[in-house]
N, C-alpha and C. Protein backbone atom coordinates (compact mmCIF):
# COMPACT_ATOMS: atom_id res chain seq x y z
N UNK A 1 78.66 155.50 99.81
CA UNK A 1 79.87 154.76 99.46
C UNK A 1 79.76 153.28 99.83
N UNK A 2 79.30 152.59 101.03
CA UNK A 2 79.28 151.80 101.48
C UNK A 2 78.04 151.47 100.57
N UNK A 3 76.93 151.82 100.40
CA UNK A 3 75.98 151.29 99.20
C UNK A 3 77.02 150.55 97.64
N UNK A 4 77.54 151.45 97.70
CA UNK A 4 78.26 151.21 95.95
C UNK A 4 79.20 150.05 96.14
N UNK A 5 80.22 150.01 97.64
CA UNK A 5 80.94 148.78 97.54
C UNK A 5 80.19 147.26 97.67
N UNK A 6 79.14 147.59 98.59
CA UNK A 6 78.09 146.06 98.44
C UNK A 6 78.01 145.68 97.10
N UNK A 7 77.34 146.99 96.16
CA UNK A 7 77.19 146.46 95.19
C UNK A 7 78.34 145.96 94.32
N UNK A 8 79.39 146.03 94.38
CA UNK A 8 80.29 146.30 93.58
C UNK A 8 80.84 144.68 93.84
N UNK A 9 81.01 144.35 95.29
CA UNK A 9 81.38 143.26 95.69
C UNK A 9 80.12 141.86 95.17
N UNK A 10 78.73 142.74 95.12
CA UNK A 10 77.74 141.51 94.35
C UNK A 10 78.58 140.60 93.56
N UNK A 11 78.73 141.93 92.35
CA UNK A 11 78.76 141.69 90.98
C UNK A 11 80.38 140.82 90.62
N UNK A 12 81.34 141.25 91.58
CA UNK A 12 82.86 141.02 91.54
C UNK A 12 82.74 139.29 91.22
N UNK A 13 83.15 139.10 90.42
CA UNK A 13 83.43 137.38 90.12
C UNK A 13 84.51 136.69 91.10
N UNK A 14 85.40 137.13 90.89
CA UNK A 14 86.54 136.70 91.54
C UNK A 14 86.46 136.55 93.11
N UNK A 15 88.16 136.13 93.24
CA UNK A 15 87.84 135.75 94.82
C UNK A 15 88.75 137.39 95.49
N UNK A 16 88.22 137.42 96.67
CA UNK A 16 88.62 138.65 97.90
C UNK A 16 88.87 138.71 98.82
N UNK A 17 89.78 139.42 99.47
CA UNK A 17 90.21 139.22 101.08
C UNK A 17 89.59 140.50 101.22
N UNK A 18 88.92 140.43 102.22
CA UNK A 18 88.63 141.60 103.04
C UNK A 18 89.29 141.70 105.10
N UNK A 19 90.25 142.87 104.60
CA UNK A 19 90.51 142.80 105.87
C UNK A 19 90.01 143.76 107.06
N UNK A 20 89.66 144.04 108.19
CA UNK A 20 88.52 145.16 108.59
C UNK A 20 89.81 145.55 109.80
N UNK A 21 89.64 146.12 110.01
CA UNK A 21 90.10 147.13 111.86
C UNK A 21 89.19 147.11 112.71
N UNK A 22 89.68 146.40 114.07
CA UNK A 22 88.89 146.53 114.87
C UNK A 22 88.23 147.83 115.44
N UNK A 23 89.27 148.66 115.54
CA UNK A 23 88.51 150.04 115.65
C UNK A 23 88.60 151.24 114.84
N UNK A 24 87.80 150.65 114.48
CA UNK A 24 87.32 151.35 113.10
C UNK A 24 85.79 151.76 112.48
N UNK A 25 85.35 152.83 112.87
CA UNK A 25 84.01 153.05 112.98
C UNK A 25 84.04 152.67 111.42
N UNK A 26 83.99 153.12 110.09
CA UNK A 26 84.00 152.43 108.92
C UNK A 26 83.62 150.99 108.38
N UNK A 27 84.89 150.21 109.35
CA UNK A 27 84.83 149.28 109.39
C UNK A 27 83.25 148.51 109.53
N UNK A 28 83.06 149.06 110.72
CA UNK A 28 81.99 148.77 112.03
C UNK A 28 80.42 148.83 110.51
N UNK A 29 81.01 150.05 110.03
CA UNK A 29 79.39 150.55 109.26
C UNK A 29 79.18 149.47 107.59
N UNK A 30 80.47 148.98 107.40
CA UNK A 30 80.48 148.25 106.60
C UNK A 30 80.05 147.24 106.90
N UNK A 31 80.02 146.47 108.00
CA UNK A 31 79.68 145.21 108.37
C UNK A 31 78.11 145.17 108.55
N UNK A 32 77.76 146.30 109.22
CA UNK A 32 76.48 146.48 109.56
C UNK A 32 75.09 146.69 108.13
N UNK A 33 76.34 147.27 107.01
CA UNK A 33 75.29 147.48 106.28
C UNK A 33 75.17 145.92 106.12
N UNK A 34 76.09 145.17 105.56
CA UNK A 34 75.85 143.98 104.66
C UNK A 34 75.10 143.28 105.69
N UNK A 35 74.99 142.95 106.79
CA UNK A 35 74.21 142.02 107.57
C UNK A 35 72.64 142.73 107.76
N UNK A 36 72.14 144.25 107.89
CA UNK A 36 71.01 144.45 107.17
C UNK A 36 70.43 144.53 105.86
N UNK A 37 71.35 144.35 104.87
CA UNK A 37 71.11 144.31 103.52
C UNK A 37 70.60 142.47 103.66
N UNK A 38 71.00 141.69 104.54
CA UNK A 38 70.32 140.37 104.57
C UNK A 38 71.22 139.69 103.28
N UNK A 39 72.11 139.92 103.10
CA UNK A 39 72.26 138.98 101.79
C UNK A 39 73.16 138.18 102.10
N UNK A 40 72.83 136.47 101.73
CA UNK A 40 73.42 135.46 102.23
C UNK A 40 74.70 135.44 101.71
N UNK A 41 74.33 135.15 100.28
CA UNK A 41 75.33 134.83 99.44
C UNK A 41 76.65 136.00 99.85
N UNK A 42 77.01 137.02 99.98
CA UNK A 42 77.87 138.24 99.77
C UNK A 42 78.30 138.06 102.00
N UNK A 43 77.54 137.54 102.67
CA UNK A 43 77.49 137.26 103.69
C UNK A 43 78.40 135.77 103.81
N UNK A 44 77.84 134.98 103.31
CA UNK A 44 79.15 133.58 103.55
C UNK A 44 80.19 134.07 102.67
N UNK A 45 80.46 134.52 101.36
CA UNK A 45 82.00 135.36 100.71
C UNK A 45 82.23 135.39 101.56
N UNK A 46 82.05 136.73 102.70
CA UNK A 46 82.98 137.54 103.32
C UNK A 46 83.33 136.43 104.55
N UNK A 47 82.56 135.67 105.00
CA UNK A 47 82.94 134.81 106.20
C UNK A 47 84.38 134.06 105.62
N UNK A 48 84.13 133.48 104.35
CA UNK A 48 84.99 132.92 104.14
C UNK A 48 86.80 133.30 103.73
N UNK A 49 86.16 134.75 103.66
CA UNK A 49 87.91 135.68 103.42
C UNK A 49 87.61 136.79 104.19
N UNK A 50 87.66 137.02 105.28
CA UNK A 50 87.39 137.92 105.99
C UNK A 50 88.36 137.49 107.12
N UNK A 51 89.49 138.84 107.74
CA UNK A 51 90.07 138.72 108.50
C UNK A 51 89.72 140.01 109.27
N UNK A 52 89.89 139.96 110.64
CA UNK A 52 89.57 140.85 111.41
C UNK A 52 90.65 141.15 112.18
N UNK A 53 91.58 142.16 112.28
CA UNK A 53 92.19 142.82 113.41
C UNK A 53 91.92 143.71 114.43
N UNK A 54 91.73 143.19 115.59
CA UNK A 54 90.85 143.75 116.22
C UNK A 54 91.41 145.42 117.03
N UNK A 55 92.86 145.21 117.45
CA UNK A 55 93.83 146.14 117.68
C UNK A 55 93.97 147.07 116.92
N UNK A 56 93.69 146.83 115.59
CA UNK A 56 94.10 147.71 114.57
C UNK A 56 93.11 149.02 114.28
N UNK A 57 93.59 150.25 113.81
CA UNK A 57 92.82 151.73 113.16
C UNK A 57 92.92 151.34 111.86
N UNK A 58 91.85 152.45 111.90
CA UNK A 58 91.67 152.26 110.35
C UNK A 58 92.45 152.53 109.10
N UNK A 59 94.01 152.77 109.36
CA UNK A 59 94.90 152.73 108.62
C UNK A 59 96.03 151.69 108.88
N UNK A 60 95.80 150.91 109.83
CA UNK A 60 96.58 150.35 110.34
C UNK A 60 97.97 150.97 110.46
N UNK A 61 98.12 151.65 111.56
CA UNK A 61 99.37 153.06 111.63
C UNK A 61 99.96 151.87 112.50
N UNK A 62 99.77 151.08 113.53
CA UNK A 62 100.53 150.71 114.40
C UNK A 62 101.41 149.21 113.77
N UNK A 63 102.58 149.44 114.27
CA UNK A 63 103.38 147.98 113.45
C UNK A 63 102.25 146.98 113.84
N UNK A 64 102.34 146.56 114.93
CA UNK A 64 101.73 144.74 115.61
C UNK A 64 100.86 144.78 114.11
N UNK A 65 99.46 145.77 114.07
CA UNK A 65 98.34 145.84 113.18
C UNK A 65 99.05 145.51 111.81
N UNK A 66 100.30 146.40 111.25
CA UNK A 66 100.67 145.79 109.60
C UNK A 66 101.03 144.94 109.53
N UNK A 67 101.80 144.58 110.49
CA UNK A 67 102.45 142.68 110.64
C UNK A 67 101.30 141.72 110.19
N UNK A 68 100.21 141.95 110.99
CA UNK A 68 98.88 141.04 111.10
C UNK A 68 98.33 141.11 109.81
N UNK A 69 97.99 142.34 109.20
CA UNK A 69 97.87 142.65 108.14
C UNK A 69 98.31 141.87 106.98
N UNK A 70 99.27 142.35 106.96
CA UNK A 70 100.37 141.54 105.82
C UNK A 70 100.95 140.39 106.17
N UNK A 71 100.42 139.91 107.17
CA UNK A 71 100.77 138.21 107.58
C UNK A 71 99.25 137.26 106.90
N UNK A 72 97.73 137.97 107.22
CA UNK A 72 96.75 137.93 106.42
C UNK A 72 96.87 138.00 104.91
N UNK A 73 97.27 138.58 104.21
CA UNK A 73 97.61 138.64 102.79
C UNK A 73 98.33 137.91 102.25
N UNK A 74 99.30 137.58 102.89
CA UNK A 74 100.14 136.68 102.48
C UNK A 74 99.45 135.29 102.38
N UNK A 75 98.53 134.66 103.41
CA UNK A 75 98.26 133.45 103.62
C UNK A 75 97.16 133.48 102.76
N UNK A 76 96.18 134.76 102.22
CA UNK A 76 95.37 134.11 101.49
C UNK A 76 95.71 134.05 99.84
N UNK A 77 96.64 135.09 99.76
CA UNK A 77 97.74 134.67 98.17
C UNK A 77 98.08 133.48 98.31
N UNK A 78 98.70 132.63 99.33
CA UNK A 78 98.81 131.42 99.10
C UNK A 78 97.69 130.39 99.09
N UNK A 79 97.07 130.82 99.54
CA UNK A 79 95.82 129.67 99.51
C UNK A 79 95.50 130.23 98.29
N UNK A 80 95.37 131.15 97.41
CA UNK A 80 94.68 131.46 95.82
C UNK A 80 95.96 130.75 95.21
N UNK A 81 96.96 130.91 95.17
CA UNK A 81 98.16 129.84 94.77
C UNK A 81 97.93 128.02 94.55
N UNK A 82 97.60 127.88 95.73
CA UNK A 82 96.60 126.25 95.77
C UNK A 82 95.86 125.81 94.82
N UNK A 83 94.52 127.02 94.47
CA UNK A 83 93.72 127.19 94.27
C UNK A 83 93.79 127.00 92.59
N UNK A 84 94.56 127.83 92.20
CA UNK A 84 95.23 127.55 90.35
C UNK A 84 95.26 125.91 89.97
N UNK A 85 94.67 125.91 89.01
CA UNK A 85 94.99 124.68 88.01
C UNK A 85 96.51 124.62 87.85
N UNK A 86 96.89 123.39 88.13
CA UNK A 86 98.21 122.91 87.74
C UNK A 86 99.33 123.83 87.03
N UNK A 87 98.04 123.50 85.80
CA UNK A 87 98.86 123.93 84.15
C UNK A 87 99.04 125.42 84.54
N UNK A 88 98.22 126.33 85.14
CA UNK A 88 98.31 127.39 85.24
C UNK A 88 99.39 128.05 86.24
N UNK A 89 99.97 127.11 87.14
CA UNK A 89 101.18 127.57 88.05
C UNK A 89 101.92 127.19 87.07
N UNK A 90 102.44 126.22 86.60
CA UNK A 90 103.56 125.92 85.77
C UNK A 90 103.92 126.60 84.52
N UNK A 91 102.72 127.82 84.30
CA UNK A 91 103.62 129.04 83.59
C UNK A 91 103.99 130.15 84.35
């Protein structure tokens, strides 16, 4: 599974938030593959939208964790908001 999302994230054009749980063995195995898979490019992506909660399971069951969560989402919808051509917010 974790093979197929690397790949999947290669190929993905667009932009992505990835948010991880700190304890979260999943989490943990996802990170690990992509930093032995060596790949730069898919390696600075994720630096650059990658939020980490470190408190948080891997469902994020506990409030503090969805707050953080969805306080993360929010800020990078707005920064993709920024991000739009002019003409394209003003429809």
């Amino acid at each position: 599974f974790i093979t197929q999302t690397l790949d999947g994230l290669r190929r993905f054009p667009g932009a992505l938030l990835v948010v991880l749980s700190g304890r979260d063995l999943v989490a943990k195995e996802f990170i690990d593959a992509i930093e032995q898979a060596g790949d730069s490019v898919l390696l600075a992506h994720l630096k650059q939208w990658r939020q980490d909660i470190f408190d948080a399971d891997h469902t994020f069951s506990a409030f503090d964790a969805q707050v953080k969560m969805e306080a993360a989402v929010l800020i990078w919808l707005q920064q993709m908001e920024k991000k739009k051509p002019s003409k394209a917010r003003a429809e």
